[in-house]
Protein backbone atom coordinates (compact mmCIF):
# COMPACT_ATOMS: atom_id res chain seq x y z
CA UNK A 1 0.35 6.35 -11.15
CA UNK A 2 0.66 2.90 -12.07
CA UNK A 3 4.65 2.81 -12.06
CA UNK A 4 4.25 3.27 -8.23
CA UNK A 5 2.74 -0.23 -8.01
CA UNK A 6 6.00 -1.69 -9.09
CA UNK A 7 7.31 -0.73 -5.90
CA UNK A 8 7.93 -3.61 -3.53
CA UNK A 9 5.04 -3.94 -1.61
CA UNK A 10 5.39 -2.54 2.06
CA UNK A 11 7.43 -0.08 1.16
CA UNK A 12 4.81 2.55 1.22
CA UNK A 13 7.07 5.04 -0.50
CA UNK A 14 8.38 5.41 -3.50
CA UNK A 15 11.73 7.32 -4.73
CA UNK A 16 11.19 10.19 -6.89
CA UNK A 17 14.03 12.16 -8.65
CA UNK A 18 13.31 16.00 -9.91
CA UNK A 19 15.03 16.61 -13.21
CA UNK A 20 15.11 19.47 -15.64
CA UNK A 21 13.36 18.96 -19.16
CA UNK A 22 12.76 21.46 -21.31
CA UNK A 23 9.45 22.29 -23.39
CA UNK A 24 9.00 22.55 -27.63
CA UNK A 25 9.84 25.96 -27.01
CA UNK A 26 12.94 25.82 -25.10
CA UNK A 27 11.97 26.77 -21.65
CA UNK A 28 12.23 24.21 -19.09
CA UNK A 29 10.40 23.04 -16.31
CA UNK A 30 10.40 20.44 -13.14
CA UNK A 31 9.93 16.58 -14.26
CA UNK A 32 9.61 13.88 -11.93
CA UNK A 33 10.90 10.59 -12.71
CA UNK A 34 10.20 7.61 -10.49
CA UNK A 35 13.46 5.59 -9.24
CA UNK A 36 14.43 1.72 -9.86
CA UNK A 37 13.21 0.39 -6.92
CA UNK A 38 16.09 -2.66 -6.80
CA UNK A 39 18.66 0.15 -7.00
CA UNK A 40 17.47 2.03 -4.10
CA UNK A 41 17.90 0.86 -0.44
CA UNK A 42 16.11 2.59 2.28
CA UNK A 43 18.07 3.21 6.14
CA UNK A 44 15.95 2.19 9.16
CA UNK A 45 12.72 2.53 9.21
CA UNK A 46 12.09 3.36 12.52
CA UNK A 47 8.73 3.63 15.08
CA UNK A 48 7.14 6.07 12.12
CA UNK A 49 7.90 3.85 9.52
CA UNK A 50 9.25 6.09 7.48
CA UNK A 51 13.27 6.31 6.54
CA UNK A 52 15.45 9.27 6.59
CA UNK A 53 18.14 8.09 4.57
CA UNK A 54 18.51 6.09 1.24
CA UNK A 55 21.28 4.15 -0.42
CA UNK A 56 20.56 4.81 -4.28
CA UNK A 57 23.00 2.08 -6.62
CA UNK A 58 24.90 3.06 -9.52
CA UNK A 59 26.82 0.85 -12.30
CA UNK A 60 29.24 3.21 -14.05
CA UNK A 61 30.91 1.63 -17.03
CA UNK A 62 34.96 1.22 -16.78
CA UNK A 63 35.35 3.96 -19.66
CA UNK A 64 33.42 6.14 -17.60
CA UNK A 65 35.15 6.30 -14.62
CA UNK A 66 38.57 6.29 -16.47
CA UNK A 67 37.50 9.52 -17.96
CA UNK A 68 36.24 11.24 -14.77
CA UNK A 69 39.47 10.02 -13.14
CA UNK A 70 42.24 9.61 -15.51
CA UNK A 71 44.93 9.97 -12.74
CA UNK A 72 43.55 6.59 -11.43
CA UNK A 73 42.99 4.51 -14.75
CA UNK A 74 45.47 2.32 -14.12
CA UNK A 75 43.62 1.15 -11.18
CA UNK A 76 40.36 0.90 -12.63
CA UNK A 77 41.39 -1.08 -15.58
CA UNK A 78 43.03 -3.46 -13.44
CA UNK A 79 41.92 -7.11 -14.01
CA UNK A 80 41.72 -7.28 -9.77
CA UNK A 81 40.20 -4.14 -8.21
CA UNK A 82 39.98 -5.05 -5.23
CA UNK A 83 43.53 -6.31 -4.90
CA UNK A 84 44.59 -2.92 -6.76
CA UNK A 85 42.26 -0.42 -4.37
CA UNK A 86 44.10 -1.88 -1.15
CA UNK A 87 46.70 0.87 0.39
């Protein structure tokens, strides 16, 4: 696939994610999406080459979060959230 080559080069992986689509008819099947690859961080690489473990980064808009986590929106929509996450 040519979205592969948009990988960084020496990677020699890319990141796929398996998501649920469904057809004209309503039944749904597997599709495979290929990742961001400046949102996804791979762990050490190792004497195989190969990583075990990725770091995949998400930006979640304020609104978001304050409606997953209302309890904490006071935080969130602080103007200094760092200064408001220390305990």
């Amino acid at each position: 696939m040519p979205q592969v080559g948009r990988w960084l080069p020496g990677y020699g992986f890319a990141v796929w994610v398996i998501r649920e689509k469904k057809g004209p008819d309503g039944t749904p099947y597997p599709c495979a999406e290929l990742r961001d690859p400046y949102n996804c961080f791979p762990g050490y690489f190792g004497a195989d080459q190969q990583p075990k473990e990725m770091a995949i980064i998400r930006r979640v808009p304020k609104t978001a979060l304050t409606k997953a986590y209302p309890q904490f929106s006071d935080k969130i929509n602080s103007k200094d959230f760092y200064k408001a996450t220390i305990v």
